[in-house]
Protein backbone atom coordinates (compact mmCIF):
# COMPACT_ATOMS: atom_id res chain seq x y z
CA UNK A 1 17.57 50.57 -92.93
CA UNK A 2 16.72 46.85 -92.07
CA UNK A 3 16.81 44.92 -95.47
CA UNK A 4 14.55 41.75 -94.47
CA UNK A 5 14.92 38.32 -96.37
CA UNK A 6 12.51 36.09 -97.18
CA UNK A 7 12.35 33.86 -94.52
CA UNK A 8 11.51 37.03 -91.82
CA UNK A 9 9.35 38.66 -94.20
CA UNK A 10 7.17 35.28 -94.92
CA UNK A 11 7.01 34.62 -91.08
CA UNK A 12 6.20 38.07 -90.80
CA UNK A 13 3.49 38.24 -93.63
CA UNK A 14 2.39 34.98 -91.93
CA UNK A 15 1.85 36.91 -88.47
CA UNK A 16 4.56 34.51 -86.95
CA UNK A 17 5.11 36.09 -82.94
CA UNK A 18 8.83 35.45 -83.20
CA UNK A 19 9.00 37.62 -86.80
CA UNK A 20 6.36 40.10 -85.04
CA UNK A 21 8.90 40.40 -81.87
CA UNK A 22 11.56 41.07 -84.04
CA UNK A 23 10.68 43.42 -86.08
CA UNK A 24 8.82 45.49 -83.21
CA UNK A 25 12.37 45.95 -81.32
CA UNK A 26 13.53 47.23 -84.83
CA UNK A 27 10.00 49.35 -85.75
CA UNK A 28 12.03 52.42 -85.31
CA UNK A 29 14.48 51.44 -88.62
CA UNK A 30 13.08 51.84 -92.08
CA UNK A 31 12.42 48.13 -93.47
CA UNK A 32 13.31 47.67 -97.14
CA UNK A 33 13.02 44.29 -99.27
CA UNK A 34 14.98 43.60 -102.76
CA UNK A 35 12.59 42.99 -105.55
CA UNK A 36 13.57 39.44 -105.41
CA UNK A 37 12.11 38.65 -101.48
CA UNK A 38 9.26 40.24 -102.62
CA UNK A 39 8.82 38.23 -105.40
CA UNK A 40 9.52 35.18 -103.74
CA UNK A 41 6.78 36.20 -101.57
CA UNK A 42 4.76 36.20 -104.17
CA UNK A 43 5.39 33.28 -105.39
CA UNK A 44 5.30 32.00 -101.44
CA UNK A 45 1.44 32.90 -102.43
CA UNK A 46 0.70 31.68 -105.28
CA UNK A 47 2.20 28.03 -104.02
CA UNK A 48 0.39 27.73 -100.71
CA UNK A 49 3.55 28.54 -98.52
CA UNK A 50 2.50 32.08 -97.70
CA UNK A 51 -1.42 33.14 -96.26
CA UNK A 52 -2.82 35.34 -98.75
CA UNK A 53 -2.92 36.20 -102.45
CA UNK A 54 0.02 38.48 -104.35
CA UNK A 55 -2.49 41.51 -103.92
CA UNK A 56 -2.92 41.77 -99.97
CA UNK A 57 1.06 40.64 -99.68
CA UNK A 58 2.05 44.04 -102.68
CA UNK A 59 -0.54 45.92 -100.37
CA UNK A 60 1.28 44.96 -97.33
CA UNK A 61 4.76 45.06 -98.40
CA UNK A 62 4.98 48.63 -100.16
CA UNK A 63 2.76 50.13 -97.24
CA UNK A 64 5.34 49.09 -95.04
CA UNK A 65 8.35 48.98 -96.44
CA UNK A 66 10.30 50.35 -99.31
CA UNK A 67 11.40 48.03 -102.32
CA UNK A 68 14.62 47.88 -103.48
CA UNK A 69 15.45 47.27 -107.15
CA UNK A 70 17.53 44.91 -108.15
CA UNK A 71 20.01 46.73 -110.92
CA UNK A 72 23.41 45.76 -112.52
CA UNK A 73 25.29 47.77 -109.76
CA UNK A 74 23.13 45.48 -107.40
CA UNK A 75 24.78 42.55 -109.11
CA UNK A 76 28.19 44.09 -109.01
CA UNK A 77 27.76 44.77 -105.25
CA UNK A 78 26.93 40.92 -104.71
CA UNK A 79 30.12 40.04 -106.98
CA UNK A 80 32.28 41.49 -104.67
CA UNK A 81 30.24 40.41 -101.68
CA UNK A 82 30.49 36.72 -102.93
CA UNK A 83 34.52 37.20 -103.53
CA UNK A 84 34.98 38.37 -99.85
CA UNK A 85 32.62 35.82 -98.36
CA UNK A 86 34.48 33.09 -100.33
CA UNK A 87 38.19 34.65 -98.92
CA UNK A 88 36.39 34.01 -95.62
CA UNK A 89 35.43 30.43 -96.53
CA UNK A 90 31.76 31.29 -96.42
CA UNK A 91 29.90 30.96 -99.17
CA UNK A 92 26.33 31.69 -99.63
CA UNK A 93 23.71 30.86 -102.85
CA UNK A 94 23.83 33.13 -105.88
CA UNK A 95 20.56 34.38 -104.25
CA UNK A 96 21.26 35.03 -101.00
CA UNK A 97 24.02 37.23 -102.10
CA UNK A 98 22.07 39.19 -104.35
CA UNK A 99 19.54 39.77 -101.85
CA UNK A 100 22.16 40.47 -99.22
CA UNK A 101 23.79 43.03 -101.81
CA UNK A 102 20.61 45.38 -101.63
CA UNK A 103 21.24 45.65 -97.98
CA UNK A 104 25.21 46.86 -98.44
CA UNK A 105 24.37 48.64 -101.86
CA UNK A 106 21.75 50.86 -99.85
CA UNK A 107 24.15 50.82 -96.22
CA UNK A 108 21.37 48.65 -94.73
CA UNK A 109 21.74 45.86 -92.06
CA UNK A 110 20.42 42.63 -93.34
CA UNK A 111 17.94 40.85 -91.49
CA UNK A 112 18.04 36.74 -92.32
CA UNK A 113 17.45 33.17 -90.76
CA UNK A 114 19.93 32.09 -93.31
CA UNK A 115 22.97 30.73 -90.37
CA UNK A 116 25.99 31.33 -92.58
CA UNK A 117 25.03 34.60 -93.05
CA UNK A 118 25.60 35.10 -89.02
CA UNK A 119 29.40 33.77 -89.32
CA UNK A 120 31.57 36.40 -87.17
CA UNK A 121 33.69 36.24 -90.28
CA UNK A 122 30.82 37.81 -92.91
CA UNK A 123 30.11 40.40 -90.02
CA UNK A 124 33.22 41.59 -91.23
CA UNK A 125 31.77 42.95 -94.66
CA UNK A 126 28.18 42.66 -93.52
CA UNK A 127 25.89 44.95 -91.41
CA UNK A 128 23.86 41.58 -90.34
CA UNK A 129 20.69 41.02 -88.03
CA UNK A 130 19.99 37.91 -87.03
CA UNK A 131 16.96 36.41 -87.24
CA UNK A 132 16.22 33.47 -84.99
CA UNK A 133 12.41 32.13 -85.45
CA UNK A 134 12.89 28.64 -83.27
């Protein structure tokens, strides 16, 4: 399963070619989100940053994809996941990790634009895509 953050899924939802590309050499995967991508989607919407209202983007999201909920074991998972990325001095936002947690939590690769995230060290403890839109 490729767990997309919000950067790839707003270029995506955008029609960006580079978040188009990417996803196309990965159509054969699953895609999943965590409930808080999508919601910053939303809110990507509502504030002009993202074409389209939060209807088409639900529409085109949960056609597409599966949503993953964001639960106490979710937070537990990103606990650990910010302990072991701190060992490796590489820390991320309180975010990131959570999001990044619904990708481990569900044994998914995690698709992000987010450069720390692509250290050789996090590799270690996390499946990661990289996501390169320039």
């Amino acid at each position: 399963m490729l767990v997309l953050d919000n950067n790839l899924l707003s270029d995506y939802l955008d029609g960006k070619t580079c978040a188009k590309e990417f996803l196309r050499d990965r159509e054969a995967e699953p895609w999943a989100v965590s409930g808080i991508v999508l919601y910053e989607a939303y809110m990507g919407s509502v504030h002009g940053y993202i074409d389209g209202d939060v209807g088409t983007i639900r529409e085109a999201v949960t056609s597409s994809m599966d949503v993953l909920s964001v639960t106490g074991q979710t937070a537990s998972v990103a606990a650990d996941l910010q302990d072991q990325l701190l060992e490796r001095g590489v820390p991320a936002d309180h975010p990131d990790t959570l999001i990044a947690a619904s990708a481990v939590e569900h044994g998914g690769t995690f698709a992000t634009a987010e450069k720390h995230f692509w250290h050789p060290d996090v590799r270690e403890v996390l499946d990661i895509a990289a996501y390169d839109p320039h």
